[in-house]
N, C-alpha and C. Protein backbone atom coordinates (compact mmCIF):
# COMPACT_ATOMS: atom_id res chain seq x y z
N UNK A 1 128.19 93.78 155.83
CA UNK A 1 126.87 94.23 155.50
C UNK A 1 126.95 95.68 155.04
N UNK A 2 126.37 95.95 154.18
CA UNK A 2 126.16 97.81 153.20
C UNK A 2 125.13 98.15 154.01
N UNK A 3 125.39 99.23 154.31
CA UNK A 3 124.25 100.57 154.71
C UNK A 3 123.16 100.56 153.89
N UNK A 4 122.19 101.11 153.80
CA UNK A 4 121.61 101.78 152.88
C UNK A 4 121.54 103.07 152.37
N UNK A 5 122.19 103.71 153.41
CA UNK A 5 122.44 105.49 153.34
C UNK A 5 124.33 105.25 152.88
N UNK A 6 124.41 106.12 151.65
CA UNK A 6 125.82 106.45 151.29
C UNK A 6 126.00 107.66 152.12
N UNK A 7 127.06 107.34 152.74
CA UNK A 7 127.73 107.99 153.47
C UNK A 7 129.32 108.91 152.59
N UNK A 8 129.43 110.19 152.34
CA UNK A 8 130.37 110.70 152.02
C UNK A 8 131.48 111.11 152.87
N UNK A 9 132.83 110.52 152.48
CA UNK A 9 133.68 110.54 153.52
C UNK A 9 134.58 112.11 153.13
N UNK A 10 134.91 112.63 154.97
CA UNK A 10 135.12 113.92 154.77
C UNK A 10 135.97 113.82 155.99
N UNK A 11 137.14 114.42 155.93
CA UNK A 11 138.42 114.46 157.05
C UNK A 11 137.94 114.88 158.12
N UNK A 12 137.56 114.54 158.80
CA UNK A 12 137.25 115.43 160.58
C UNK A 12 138.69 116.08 160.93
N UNK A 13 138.87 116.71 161.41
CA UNK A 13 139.87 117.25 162.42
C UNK A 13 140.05 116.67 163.58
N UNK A 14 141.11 116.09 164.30
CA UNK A 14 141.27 115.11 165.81
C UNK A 14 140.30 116.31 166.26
N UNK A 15 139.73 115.15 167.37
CA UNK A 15 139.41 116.23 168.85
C UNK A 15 137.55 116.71 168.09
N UNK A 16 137.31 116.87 166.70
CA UNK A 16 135.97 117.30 166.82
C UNK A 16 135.37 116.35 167.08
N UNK A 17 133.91 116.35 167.32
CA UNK A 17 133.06 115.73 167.22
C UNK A 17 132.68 114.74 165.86
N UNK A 18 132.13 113.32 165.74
CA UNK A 18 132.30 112.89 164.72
C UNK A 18 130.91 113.07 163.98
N UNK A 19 131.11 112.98 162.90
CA UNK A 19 129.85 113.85 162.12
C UNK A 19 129.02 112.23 161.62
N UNK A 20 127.99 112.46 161.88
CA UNK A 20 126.82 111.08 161.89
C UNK A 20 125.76 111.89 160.59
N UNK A 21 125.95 111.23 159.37
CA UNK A 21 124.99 110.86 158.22
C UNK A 21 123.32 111.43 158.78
N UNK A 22 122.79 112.57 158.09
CA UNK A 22 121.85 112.65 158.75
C UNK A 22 120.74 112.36 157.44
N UNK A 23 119.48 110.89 157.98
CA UNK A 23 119.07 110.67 156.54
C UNK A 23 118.43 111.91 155.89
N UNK A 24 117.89 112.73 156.23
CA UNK A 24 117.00 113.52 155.50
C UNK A 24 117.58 114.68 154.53
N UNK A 25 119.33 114.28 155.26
CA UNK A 25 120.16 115.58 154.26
C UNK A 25 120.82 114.59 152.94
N UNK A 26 120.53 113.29 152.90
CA UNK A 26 120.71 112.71 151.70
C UNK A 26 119.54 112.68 150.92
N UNK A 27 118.07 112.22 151.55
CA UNK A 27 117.11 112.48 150.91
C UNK A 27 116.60 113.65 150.06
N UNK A 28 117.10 114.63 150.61
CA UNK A 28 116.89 116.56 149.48
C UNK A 28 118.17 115.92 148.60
N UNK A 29 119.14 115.77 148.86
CA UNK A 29 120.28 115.83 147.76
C UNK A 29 119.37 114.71 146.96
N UNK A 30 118.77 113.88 146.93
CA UNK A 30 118.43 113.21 146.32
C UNK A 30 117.10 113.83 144.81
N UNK A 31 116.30 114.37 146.20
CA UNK A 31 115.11 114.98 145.44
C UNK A 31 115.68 115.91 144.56
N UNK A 32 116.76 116.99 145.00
CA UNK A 32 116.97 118.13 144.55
C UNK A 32 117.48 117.63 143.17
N UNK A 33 118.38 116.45 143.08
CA UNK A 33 118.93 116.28 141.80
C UNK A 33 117.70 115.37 140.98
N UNK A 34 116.97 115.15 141.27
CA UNK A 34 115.75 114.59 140.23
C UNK A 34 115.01 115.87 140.05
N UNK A 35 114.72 116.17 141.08
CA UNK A 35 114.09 118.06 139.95
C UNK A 35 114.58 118.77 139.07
N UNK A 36 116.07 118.80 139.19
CA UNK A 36 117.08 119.37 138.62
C UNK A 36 117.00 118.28 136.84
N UNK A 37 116.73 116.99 136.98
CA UNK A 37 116.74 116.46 136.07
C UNK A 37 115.43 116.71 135.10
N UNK A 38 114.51 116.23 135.84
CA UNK A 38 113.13 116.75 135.09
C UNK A 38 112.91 118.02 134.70
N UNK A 39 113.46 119.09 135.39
CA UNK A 39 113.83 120.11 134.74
C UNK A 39 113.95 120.32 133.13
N UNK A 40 115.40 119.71 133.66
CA UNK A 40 116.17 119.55 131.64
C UNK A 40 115.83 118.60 131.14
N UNK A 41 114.82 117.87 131.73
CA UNK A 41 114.08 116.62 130.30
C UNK A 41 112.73 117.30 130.09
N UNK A 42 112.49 118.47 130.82
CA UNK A 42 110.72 118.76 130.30
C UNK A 42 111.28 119.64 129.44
N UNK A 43 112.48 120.67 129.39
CA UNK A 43 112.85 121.20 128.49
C UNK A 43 112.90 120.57 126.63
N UNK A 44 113.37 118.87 126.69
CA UNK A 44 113.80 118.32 125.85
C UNK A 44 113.29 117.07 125.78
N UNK A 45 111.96 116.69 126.35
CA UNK A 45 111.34 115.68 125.97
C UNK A 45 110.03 115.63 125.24
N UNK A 46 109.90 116.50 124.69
CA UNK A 46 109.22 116.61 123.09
C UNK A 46 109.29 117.37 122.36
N UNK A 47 109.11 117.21 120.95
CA UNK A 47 109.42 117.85 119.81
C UNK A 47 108.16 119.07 119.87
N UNK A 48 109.09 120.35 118.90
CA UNK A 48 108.23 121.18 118.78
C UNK A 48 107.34 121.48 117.80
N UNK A 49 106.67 122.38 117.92
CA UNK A 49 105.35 122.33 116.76
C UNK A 49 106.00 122.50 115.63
N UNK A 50 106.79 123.29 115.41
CA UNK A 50 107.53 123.28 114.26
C UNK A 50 108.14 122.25 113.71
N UNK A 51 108.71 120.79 114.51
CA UNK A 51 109.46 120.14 113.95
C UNK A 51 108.28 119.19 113.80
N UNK A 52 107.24 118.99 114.48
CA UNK A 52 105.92 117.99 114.31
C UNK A 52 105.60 118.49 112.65
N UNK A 53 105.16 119.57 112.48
CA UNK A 53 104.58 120.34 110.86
C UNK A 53 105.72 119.96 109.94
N UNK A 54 106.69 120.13 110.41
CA UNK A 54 107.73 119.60 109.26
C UNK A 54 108.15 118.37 108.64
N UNK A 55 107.74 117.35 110.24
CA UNK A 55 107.71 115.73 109.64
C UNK A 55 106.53 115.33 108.93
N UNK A 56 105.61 115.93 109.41
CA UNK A 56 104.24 115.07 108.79
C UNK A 56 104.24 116.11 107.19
N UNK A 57 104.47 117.58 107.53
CA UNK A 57 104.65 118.16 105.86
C UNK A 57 105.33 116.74 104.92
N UNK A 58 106.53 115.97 105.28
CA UNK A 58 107.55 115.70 104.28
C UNK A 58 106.88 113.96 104.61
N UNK A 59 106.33 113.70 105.40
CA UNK A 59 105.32 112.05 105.68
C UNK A 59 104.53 112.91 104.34
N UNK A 60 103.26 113.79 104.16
CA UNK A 60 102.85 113.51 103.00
C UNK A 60 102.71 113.94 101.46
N UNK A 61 104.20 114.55 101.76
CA UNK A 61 104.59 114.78 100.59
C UNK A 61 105.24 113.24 99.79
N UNK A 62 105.67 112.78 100.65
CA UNK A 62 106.69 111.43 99.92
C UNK A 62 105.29 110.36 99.98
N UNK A 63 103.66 110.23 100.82
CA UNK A 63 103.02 109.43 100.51
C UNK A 63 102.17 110.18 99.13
N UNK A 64 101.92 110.98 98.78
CA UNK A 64 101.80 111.84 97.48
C UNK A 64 102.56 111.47 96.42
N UNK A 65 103.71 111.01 96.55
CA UNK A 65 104.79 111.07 95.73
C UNK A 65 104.24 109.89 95.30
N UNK A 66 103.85 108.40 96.14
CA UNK A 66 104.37 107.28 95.66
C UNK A 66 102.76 106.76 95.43
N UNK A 67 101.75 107.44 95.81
CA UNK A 67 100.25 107.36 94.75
C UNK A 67 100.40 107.84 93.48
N UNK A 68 100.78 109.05 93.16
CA UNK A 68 101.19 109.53 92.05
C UNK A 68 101.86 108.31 91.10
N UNK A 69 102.73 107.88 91.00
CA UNK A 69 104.12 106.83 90.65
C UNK A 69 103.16 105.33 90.60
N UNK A 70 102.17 105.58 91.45
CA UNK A 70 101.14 104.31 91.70
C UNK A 70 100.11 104.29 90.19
N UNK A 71 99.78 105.64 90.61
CA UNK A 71 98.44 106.35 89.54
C UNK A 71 98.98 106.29 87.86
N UNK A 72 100.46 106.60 88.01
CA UNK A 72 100.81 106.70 86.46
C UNK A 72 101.10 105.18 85.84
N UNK A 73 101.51 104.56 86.76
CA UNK A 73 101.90 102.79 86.66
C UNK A 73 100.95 102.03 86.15
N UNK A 74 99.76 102.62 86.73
CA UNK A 74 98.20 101.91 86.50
C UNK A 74 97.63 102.51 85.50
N UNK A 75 97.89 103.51 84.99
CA UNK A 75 97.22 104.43 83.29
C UNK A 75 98.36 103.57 82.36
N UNK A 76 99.49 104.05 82.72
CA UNK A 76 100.56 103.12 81.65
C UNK A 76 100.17 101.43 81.25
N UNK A 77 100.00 100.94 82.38
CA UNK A 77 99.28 99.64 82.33
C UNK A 77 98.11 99.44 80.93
N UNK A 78 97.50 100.43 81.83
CA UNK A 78 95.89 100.48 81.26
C UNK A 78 96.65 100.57 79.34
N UNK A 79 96.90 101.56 79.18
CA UNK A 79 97.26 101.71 77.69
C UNK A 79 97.98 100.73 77.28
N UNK A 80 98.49 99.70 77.76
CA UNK A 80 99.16 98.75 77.17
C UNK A 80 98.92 97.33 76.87
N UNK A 81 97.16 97.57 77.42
CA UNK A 81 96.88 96.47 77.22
C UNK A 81 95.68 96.22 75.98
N UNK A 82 95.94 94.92 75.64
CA UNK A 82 95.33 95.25 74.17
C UNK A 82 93.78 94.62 73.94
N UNK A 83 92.98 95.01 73.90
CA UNK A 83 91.47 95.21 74.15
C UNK A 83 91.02 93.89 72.67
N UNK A 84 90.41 93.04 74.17
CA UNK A 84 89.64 92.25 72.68
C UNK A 84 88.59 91.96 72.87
N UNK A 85 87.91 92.16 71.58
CA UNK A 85 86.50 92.24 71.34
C UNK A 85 85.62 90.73 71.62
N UNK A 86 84.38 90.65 72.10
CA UNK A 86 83.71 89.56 72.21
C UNK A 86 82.49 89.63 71.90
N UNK A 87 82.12 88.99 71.58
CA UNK A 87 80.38 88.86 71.30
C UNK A 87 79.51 88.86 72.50
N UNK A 88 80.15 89.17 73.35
CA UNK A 88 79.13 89.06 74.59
C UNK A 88 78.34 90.02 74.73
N UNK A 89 79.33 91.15 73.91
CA UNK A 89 78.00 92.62 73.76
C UNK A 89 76.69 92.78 73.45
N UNK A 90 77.14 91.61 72.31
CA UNK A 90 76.26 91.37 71.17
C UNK A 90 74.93 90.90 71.67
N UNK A 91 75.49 89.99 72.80
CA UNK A 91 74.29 88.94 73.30
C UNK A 91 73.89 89.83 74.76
N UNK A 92 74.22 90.62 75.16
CA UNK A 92 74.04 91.28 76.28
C UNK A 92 72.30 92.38 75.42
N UNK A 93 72.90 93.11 74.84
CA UNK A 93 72.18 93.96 73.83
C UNK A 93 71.07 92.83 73.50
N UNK A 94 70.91 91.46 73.05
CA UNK A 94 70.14 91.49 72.61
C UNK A 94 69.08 90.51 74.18
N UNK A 95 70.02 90.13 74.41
CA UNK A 95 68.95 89.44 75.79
C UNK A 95 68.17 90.54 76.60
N UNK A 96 68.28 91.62 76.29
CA UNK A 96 67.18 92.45 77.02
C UNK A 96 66.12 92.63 75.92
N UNK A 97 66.31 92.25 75.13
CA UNK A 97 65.06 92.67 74.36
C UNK A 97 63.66 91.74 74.91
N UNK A 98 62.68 91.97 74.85
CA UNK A 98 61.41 90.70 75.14
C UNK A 98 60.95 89.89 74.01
N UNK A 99 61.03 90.50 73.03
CA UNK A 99 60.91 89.83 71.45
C UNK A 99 61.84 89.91 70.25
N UNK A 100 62.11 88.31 69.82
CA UNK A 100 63.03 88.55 69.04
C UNK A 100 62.32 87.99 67.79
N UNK A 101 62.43 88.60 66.65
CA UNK A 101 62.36 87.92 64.86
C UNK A 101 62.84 86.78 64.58
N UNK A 102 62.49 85.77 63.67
CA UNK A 102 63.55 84.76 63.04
C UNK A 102 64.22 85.84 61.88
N UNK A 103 65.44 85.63 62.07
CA UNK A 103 66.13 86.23 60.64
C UNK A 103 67.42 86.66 61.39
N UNK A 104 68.10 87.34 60.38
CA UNK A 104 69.65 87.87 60.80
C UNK A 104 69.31 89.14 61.15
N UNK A 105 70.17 89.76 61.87
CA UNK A 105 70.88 90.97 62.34
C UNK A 105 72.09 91.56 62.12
N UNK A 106 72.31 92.57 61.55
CA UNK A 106 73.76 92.76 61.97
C UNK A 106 73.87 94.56 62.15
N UNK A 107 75.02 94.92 62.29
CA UNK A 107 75.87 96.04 62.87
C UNK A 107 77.18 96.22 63.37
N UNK A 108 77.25 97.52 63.77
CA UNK A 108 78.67 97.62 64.06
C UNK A 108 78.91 98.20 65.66
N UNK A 109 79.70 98.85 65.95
CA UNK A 109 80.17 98.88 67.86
C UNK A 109 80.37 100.44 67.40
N UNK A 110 80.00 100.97 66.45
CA UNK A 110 80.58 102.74 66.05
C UNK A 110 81.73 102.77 66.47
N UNK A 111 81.74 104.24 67.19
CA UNK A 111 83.35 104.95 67.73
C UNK A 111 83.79 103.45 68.66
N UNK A 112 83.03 103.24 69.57
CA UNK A 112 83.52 102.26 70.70
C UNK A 112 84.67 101.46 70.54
N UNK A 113 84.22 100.28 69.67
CA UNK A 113 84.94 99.93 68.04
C UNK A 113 85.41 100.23 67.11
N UNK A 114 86.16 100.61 66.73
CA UNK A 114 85.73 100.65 64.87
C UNK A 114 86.53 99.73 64.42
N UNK A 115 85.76 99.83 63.06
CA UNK A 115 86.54 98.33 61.90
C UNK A 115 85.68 97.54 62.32
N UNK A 116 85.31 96.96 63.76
CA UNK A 116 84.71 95.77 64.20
C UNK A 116 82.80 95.70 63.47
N UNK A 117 82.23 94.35 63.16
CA UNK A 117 80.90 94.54 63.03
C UNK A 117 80.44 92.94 63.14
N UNK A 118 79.33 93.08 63.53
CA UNK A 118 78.78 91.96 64.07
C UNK A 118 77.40 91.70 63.55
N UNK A 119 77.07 90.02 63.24
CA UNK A 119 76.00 89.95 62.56
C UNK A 119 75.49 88.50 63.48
N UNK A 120 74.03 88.72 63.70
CA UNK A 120 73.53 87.83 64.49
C UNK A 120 72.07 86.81 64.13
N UNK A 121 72.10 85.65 64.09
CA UNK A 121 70.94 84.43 63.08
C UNK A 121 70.30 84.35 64.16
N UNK A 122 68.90 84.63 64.51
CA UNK A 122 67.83 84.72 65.70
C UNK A 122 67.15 83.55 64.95
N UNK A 123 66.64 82.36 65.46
CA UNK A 123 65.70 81.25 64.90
C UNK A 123 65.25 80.37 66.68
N UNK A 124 63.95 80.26 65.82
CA UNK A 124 63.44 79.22 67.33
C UNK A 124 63.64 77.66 67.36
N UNK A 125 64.51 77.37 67.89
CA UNK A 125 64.57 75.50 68.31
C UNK A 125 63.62 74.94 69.13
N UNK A 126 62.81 75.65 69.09
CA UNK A 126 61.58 74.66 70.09
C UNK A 126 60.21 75.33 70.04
N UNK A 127 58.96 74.73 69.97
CA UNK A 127 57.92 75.19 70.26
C UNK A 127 57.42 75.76 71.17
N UNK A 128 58.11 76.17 72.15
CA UNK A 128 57.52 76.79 73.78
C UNK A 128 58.46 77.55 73.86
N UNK A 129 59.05 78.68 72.83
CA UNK A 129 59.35 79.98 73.41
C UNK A 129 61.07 79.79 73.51
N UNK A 130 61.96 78.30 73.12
CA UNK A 130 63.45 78.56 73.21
C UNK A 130 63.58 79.19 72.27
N UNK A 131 64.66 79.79 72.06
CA UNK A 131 65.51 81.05 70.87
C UNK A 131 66.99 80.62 71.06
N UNK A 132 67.74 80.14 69.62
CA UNK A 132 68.69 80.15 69.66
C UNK A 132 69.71 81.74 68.81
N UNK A 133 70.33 82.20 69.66
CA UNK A 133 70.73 83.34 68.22
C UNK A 133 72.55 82.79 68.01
N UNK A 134 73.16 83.07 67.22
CA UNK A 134 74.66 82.63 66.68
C UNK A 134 74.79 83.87 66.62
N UNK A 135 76.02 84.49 66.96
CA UNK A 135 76.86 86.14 66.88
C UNK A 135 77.92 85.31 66.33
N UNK A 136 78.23 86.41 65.22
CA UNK A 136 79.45 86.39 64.90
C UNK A 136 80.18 87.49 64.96
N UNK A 137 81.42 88.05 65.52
CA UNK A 137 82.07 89.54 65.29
C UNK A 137 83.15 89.15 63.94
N UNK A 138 82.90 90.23 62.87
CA UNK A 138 83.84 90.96 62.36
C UNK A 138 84.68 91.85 62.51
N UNK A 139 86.36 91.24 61.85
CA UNK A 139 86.84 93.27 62.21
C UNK A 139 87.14 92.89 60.58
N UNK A 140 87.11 94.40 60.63
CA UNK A 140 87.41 94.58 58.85
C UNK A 140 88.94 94.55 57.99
N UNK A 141 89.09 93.79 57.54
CA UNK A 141 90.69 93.29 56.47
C UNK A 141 90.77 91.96 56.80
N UNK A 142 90.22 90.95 58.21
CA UNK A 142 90.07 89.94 58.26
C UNK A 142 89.31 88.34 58.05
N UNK A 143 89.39 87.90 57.18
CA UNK A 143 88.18 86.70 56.85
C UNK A 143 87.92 85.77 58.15
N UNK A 144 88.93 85.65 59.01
CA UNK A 144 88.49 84.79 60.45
C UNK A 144 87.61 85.44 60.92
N UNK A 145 86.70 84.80 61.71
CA UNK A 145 85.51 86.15 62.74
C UNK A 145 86.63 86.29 63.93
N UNK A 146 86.27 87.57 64.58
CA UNK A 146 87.21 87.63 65.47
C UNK A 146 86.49 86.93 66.99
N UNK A 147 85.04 86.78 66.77
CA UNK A 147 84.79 86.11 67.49
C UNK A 147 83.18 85.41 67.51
N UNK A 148 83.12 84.10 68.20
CA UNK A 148 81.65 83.52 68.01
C UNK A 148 80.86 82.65 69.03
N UNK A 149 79.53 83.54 68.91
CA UNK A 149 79.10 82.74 70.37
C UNK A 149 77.90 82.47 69.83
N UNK A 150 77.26 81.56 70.47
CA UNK A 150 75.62 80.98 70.90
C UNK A 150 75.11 81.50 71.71
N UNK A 151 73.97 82.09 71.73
CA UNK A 151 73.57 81.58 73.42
C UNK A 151 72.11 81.28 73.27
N UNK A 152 71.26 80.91 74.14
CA UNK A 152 69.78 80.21 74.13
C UNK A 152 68.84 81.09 74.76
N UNK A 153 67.99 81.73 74.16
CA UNK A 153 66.86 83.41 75.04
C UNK A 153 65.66 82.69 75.18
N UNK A 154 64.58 82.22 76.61
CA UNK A 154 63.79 82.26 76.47
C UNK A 154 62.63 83.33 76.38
N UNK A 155 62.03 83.27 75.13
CA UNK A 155 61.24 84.44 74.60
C UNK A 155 59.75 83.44 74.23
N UNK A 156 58.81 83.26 75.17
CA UNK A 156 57.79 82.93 74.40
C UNK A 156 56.72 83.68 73.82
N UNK A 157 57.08 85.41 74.36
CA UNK A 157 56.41 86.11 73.36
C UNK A 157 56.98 86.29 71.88
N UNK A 158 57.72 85.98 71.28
CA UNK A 158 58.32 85.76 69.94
C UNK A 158 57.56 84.89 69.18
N UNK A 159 57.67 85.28 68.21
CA UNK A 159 56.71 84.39 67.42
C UNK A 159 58.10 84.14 65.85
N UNK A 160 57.43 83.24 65.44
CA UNK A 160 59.01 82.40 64.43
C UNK A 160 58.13 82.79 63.03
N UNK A 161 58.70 83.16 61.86
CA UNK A 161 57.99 83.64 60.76
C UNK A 161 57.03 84.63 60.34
N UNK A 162 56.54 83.72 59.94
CA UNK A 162 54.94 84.02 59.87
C UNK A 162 53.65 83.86 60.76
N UNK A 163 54.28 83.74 61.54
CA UNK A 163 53.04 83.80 63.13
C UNK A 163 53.05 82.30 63.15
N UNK A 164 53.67 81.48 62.63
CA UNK A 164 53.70 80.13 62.88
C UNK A 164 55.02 79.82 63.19
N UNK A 165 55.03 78.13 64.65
CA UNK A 165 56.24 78.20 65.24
C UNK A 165 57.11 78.03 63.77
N UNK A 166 58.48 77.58 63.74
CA UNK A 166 59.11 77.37 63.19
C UNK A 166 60.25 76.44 63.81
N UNK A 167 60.72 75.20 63.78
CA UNK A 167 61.56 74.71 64.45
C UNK A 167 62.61 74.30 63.92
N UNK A 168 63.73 74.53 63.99
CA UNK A 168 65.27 74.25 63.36
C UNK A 168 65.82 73.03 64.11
N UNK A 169 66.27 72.28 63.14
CA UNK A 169 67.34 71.19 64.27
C UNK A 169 68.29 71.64 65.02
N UNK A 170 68.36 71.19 66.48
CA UNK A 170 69.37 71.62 67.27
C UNK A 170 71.03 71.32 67.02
């Protein structure tokens, strides 16, 4: 059977008295060397302000670095992609209007665009206020349209002609 108290063995001399383990002089050797330890770990168990400012300095310098590298990736992108025109402008622009003419339209997109121009056939298909208009986009040197849409506006304040309906086959 083991003790629970370590006992350190030490030569007696014949004839002395024999020396008996006294617990409380193992217990200080005990304490004394854990103070002694916490000691030199409170010395060295955290970093200093200086070395804290220096990691997080170089944490956001390198997360700086790689938004940057992010930011230029996504402009480079952006410029490389090649922009095409739709008539949806066309029909955006004109569906806010409240009244539309029978007849054509046309124009261009200015700076926004250029070269591009667009011409639009406003006529009523129905007696109660449907509107059909046809967009077509132009760009200029090309005979294809570059692009062509329909779409259907109800406008029954519009009036078709001459103040009389006017109805086109659908």
């Amino acid at each position: 059977m083991s003790c629970p108290l370590q006992v350190d063995m030490v030569r007696v001399p014949s004839g002395a008295p024999p020396l008996v383990p006294h617990p409380s002089h193992h217990a200080s050797r005990i304490t004394h060397h854990a103070s002694r330890l916490s000691t030199l770990r409170s010395g060295r168990a955290a970093f200093s302000l200086l070395e804290v400012m220096i990691a997080g300095g170089i944490f956001f310098m390198a997360v700086f670095a790689i938004l940057a590298m992010v930011s230029s990736v996504l402009s480079n992108a952006r410029s490389l992609r090649r922009v095409e025109l739709d008539a949806g402008m066309v029909a955006a622009q004109l569906s806010i209007t409240n009244k539309l003419t029978e007849g054509t339209q046309s124009g261009d997109f200015g700076n926004l665009y250029p070269g591009y121009s667009w011409e639009a056939d406003e006529y009523e298909v129905g007696t109660n206020g449907l509107w059909q208009v046809d967009i077509v986009v132009h760009r200029s040197g090309l005979q294809k349209p570059a692009d062509v849409m329909s779409v259907w506006l109800f406008r029954p304040e519009s009036q078709s002609g001459f103040g009389r309906p006017n109805t086109r086959p659908m």
